[in-house]
N, C-alpha and C. Protein backbone atom coordinates (compact mmCIF):
# COMPACT_ATOMS: atom_id res chain seq x y z
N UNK A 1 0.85 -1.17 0.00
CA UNK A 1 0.00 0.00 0.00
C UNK A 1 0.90 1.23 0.00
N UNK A 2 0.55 1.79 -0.77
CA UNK A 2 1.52 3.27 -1.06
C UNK A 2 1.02 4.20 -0.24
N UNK A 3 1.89 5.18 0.07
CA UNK A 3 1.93 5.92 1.28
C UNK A 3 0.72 7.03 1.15
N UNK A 4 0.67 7.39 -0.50
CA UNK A 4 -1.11 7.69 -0.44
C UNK A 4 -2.21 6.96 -0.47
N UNK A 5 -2.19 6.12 -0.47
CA UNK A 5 -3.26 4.80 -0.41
C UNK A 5 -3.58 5.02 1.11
N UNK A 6 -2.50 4.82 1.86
CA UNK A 6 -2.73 4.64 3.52
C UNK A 6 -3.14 6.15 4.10
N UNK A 7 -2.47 7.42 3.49
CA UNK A 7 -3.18 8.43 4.17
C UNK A 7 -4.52 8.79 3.74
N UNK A 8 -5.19 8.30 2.03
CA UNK A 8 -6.54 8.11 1.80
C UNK A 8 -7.09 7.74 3.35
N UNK A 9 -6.74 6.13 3.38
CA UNK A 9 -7.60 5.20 4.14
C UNK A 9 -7.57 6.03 6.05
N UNK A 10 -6.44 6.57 5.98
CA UNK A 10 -6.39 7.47 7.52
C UNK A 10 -7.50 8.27 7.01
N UNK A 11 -7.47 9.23 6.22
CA UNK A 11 -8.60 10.15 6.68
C UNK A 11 -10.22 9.94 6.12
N UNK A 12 -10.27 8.62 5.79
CA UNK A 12 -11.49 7.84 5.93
C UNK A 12 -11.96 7.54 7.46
N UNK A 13 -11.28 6.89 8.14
CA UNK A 13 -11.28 6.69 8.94
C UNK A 13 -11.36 7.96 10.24
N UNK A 14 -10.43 8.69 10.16
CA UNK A 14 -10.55 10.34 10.61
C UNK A 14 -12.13 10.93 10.74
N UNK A 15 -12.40 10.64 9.28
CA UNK A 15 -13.76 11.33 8.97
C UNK A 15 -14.82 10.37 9.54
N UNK A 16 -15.00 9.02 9.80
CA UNK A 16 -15.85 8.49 10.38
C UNK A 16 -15.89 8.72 11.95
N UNK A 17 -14.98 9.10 12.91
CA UNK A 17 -14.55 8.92 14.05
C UNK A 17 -14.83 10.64 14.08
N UNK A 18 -14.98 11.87 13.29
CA UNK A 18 -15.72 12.90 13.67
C UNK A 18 -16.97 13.01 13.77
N UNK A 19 -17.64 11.72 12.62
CA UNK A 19 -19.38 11.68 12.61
C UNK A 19 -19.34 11.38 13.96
N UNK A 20 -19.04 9.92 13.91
CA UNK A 20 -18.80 9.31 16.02
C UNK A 20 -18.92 10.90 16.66
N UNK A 21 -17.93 11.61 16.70
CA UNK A 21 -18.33 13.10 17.68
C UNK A 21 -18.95 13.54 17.95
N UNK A 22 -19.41 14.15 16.27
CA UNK A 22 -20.51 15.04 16.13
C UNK A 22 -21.84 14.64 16.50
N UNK A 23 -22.07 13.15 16.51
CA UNK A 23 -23.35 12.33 17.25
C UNK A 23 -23.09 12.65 18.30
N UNK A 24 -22.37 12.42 19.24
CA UNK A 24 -22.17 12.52 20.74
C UNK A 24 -21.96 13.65 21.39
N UNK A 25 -21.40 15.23 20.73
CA UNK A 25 -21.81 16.21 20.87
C UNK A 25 -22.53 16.74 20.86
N UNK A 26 -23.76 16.39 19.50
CA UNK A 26 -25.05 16.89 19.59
C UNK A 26 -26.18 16.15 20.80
N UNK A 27 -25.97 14.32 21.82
CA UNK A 27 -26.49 14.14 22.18
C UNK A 27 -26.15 14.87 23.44
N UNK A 28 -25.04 15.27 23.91
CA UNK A 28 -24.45 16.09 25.27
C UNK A 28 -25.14 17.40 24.94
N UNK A 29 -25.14 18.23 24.00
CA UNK A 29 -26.32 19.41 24.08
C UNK A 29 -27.40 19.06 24.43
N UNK A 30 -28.10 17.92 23.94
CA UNK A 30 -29.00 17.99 24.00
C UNK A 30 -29.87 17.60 25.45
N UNK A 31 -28.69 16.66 26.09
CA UNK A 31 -29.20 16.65 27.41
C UNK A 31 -28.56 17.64 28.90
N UNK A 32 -27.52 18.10 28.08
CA UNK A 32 -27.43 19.52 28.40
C UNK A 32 -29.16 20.65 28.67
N UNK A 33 -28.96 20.85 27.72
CA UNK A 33 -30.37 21.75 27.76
C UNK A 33 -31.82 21.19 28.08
N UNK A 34 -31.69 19.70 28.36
CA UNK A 34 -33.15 19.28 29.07
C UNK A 34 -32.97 19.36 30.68
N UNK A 35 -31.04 19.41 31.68
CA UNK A 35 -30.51 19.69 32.48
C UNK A 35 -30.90 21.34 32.73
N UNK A 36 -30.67 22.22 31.67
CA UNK A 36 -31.30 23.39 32.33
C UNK A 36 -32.55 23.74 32.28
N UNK A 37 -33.59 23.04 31.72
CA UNK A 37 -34.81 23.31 31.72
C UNK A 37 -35.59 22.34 32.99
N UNK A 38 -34.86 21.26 33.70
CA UNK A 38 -35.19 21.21 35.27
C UNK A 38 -34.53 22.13 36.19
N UNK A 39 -33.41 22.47 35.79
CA UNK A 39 -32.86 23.26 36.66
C UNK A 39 -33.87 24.71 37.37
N UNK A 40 -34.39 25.18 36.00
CA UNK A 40 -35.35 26.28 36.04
C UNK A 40 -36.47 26.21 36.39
N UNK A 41 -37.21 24.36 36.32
CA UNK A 41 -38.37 24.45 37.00
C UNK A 41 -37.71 24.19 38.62
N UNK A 42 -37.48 23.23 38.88
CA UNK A 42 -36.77 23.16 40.03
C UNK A 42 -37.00 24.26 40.85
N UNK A 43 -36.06 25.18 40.68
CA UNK A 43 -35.99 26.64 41.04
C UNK A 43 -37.35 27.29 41.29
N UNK A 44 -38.03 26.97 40.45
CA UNK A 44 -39.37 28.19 40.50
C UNK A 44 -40.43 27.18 41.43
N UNK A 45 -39.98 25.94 41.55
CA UNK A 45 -40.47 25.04 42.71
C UNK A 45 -40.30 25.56 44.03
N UNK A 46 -38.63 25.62 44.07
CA UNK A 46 -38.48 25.86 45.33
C UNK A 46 -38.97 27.55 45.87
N UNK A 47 -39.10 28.40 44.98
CA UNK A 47 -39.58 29.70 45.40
C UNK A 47 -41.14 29.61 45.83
N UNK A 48 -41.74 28.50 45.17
CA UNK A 48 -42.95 29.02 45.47
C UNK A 48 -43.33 28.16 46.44
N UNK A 49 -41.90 27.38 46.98
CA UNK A 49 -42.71 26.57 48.59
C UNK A 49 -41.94 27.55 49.43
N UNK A 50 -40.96 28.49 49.26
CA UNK A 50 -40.46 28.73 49.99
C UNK A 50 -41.40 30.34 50.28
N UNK A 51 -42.47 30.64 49.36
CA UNK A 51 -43.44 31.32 49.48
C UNK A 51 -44.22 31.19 50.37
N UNK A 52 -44.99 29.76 49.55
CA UNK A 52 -45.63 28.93 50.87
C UNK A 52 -45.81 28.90 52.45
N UNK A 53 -44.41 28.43 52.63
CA UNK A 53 -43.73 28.32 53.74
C UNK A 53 -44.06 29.41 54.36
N UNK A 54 -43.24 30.44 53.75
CA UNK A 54 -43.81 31.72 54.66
C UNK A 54 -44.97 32.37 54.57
N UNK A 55 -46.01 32.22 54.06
CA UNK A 55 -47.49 31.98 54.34
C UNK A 55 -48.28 31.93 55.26
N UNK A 56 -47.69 30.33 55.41
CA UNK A 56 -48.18 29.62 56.39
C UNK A 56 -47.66 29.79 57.69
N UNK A 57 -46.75 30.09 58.04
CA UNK A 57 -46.33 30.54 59.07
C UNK A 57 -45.29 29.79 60.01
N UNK A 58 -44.29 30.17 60.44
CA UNK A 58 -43.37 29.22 60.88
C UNK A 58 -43.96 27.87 62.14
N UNK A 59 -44.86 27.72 62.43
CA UNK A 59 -45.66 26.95 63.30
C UNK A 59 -45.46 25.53 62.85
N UNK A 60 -45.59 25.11 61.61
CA UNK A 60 -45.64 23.69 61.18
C UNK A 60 -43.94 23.33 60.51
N UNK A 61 -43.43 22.32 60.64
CA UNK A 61 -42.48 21.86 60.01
C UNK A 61 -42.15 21.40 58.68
N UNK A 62 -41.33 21.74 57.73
CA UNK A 62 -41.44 22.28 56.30
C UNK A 62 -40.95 20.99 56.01
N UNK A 63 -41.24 20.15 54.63
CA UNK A 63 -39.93 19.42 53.96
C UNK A 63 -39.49 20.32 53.02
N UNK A 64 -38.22 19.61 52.87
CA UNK A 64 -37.16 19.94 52.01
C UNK A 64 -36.57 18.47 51.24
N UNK A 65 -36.23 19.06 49.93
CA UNK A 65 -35.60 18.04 49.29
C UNK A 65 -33.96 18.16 49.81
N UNK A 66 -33.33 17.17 49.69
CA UNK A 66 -31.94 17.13 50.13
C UNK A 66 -31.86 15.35 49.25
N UNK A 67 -30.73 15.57 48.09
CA UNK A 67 -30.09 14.70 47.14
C UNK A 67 -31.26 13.56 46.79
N UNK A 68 -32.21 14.34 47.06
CA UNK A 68 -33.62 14.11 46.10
C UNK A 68 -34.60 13.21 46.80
N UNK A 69 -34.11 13.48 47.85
CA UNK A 69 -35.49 12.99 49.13
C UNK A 69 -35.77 13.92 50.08
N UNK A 70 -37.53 13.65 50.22
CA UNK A 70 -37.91 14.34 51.26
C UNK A 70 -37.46 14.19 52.67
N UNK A 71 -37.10 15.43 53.22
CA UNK A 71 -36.48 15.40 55.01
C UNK A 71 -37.04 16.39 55.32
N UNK A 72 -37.63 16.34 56.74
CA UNK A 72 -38.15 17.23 57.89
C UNK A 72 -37.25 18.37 58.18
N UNK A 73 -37.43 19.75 57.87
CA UNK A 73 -36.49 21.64 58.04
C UNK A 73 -36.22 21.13 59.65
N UNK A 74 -35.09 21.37 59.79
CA UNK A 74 -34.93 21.50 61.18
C UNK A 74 -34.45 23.02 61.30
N UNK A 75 -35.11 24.21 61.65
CA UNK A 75 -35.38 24.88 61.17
C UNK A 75 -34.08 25.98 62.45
N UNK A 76 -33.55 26.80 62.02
CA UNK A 76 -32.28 27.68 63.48
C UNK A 76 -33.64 28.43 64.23
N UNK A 77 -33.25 28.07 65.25
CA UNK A 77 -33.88 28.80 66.87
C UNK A 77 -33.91 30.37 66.54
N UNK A 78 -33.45 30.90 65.88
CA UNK A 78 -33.16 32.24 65.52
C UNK A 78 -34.09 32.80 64.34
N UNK A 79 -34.84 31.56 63.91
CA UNK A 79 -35.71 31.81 62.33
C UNK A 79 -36.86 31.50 63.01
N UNK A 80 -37.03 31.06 64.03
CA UNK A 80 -38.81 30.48 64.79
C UNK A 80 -39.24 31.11 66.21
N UNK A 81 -40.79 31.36 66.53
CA UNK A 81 -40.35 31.78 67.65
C UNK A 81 -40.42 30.64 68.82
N UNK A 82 -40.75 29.58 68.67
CA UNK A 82 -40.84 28.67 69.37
C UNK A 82 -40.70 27.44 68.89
N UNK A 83 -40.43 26.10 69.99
CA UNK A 83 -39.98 24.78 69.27
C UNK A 83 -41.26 24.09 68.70
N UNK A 84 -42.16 24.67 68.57
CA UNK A 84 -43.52 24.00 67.70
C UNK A 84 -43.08 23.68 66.43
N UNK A 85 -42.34 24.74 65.80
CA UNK A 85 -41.94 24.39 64.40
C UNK A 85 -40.81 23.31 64.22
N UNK A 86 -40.68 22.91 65.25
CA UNK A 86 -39.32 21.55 65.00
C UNK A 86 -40.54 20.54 64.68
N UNK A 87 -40.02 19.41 64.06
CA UNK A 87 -40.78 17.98 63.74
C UNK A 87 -40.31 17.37 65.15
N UNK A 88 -41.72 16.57 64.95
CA UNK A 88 -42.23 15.69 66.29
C UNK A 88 -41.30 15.22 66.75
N UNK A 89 -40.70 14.60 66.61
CA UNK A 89 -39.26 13.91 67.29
C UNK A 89 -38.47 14.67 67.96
N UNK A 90 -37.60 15.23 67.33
CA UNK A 90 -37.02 16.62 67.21
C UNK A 90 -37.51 17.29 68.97
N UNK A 91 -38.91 17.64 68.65
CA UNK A 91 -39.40 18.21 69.72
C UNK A 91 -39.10 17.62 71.13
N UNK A 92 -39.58 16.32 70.82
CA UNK A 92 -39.28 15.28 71.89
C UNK A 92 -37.74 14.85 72.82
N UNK A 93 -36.86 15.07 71.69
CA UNK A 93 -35.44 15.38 72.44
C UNK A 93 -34.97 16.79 72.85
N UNK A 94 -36.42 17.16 72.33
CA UNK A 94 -35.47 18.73 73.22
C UNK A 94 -36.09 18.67 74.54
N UNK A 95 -37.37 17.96 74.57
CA UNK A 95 -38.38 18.21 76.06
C UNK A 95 -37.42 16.74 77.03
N UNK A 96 -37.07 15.91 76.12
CA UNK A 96 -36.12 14.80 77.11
C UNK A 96 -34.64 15.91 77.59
N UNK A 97 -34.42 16.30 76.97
CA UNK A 97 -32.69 17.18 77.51
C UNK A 97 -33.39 18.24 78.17
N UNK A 98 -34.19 18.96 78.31
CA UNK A 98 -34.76 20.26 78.84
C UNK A 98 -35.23 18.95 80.27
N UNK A 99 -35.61 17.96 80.52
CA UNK A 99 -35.95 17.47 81.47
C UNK A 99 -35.19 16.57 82.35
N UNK A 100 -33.75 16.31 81.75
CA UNK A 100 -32.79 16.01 82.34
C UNK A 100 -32.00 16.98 83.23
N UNK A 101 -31.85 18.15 83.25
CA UNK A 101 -31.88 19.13 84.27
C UNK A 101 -30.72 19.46 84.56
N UNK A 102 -29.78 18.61 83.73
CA UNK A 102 -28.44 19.25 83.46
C UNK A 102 -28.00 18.62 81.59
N UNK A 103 -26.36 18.20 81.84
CA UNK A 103 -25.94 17.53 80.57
C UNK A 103 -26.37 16.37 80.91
N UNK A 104 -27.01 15.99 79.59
CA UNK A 104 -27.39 14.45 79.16
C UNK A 104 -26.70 13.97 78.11
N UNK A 105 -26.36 12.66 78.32
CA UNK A 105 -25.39 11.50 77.36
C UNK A 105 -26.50 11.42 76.12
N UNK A 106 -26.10 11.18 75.13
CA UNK A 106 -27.33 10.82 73.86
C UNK A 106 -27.61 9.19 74.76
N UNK A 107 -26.79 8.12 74.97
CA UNK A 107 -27.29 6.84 75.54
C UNK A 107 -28.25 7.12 76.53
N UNK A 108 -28.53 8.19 77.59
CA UNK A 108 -29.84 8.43 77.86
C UNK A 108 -31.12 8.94 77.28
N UNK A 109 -30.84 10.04 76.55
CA UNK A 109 -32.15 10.15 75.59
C UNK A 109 -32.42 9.06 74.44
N UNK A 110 -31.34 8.24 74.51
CA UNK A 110 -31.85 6.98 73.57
C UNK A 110 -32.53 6.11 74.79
N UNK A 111 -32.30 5.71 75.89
CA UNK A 111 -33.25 5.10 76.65
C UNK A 111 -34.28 5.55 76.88
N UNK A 112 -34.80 6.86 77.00
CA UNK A 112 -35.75 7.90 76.69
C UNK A 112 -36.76 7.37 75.55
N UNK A 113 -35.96 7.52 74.17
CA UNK A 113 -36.89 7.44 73.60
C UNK A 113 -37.20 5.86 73.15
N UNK A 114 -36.66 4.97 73.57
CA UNK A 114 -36.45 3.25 73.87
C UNK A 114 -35.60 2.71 72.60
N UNK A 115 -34.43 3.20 72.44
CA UNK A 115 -33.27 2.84 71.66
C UNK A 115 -32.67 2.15 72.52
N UNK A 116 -32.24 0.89 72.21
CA UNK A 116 -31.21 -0.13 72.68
C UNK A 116 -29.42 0.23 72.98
N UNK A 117 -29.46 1.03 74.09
CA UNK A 117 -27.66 1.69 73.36
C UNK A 117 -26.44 -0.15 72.96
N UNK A 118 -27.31 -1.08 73.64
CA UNK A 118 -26.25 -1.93 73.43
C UNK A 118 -26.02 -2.67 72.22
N UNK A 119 -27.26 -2.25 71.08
CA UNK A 119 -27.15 -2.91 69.03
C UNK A 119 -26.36 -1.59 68.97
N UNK A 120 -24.80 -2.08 68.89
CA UNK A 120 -23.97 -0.94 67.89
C UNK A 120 -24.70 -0.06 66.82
N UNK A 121 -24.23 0.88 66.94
CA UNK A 121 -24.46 1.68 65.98
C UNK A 121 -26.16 2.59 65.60
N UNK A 122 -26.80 1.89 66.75
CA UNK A 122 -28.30 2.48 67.17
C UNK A 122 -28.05 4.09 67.62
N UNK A 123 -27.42 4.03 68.27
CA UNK A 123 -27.46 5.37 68.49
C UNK A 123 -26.88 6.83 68.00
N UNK A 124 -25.91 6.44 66.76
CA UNK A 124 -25.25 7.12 65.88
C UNK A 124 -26.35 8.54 64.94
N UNK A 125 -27.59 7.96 64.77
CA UNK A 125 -28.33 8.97 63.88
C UNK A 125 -28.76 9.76 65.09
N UNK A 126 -28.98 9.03 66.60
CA UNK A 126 -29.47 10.09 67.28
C UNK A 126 -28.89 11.18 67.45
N UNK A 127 -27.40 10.73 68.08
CA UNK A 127 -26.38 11.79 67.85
C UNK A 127 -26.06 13.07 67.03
N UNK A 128 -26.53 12.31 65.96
CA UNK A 128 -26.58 13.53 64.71
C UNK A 128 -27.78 14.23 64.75
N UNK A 129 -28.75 14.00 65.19
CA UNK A 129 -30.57 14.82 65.22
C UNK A 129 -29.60 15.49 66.47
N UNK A 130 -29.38 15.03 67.63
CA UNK A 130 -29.00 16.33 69.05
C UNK A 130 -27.75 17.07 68.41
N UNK A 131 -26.67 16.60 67.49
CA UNK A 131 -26.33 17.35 66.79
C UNK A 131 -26.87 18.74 66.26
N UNK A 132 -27.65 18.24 65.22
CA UNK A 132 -27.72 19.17 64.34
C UNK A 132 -29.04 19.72 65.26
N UNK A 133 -29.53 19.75 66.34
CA UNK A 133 -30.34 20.72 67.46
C UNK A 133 -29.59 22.01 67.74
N UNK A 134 -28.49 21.18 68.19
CA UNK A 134 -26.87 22.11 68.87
C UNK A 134 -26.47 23.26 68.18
N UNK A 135 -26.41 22.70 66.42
CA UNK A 135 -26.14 23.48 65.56
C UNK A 135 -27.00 24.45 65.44
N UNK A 136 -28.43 23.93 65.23
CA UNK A 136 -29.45 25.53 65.01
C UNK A 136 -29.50 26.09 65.87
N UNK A 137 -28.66 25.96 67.20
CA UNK A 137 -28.92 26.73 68.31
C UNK A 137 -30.13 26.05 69.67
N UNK A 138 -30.85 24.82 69.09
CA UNK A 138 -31.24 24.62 70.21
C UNK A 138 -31.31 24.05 71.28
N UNK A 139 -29.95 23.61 71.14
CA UNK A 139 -29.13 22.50 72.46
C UNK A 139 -27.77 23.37 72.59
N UNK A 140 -26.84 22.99 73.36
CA UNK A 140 -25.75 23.14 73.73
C UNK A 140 -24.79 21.59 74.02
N UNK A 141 -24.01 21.69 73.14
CA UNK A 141 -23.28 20.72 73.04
C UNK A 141 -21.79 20.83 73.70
N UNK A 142 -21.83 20.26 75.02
CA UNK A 142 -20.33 20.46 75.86
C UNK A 142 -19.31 19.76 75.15
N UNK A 143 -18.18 19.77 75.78
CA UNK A 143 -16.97 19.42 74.69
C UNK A 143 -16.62 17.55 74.90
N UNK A 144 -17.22 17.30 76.59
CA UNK A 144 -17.40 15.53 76.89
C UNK A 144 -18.32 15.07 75.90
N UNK A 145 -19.54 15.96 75.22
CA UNK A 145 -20.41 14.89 74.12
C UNK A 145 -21.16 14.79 74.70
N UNK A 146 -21.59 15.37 76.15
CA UNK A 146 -23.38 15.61 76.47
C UNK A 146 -23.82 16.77 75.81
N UNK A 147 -25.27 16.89 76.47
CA UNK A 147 -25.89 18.21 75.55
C UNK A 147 -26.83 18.45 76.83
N UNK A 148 -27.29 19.77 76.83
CA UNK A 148 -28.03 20.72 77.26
C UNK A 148 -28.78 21.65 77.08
N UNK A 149 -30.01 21.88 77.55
CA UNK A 149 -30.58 23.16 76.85
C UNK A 149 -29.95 24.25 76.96
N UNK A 150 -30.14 25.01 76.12
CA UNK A 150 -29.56 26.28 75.41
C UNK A 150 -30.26 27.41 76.07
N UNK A 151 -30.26 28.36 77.15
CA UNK A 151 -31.21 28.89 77.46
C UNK A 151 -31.34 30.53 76.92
């Protein structure tokens, strides 16, 4: 095969392997732009619950999507005027630590709320709910890993 024979057959080949592209570029636009046309409803979703929301009044507990499931607003002490607007649970470990009367271990508000502290790993999500209480401000989290109301 002569050395133009073979660069023919290269840019045969060249030219088939740009169609290949140009298919696969036009399918990345194209789901490109069906990506920004949820993006935009999405958006005009979340404005008009976040309308809603304030509507209705901070009293009831909001969902929120988070990596595309519904979860209960645990909402900062600083955005509500009272713990009505926390979800039921929620509420319930703040009235168990507000009734422990100093720092409480999470292994007691898990006996509280009848969590087994002795199946490993049972008590790990509680941790994270009196956590993230601590965080919005409505616990106090000492540096041993009890918690307390926030007064």
């Amino acid at each position: 095969m002569s050395t133009l024979e073979r660069t023919a057959a290269r840019r045969v080949e060249l030219d088939q392997f740009a169609e290949v592209l140009a298919k696969q570029l036009a399918e990345v636009d194209a789901e490109r732009e069906e990506l920004s046309v949820v993006e935009r409803v999405l958006r005009r979703l979340y404005e008009q619950e976040a309308e809603a929301a304030a509507k209705a009044g901070a009293g009831t507990p909001q969902l929120v999507q988070v990596a595309g499931r519904s979860v209960l607003k645990v909402p900062h002490r600083s955005e509500v005027p009272d713990a009505s607007a926390l979800p039921g649970g929620y509420q319930r470990m703040l009235k168990i630590v507000q009734g422990a009367g100093g720092p409480v271990m999470v292994k007691e508000v898990g006996a509280e709320l009848g969590i087994d502290p002795a199946v490993p790993g049972r008590l790990e999500p509680l941790r994270g709910k009196l956590s993230k209480l601590a965080d919005r401000g409505w616990l106090h989290k000492l540096p041993n890993g009890t918690f307390t109301i926030r007064l």
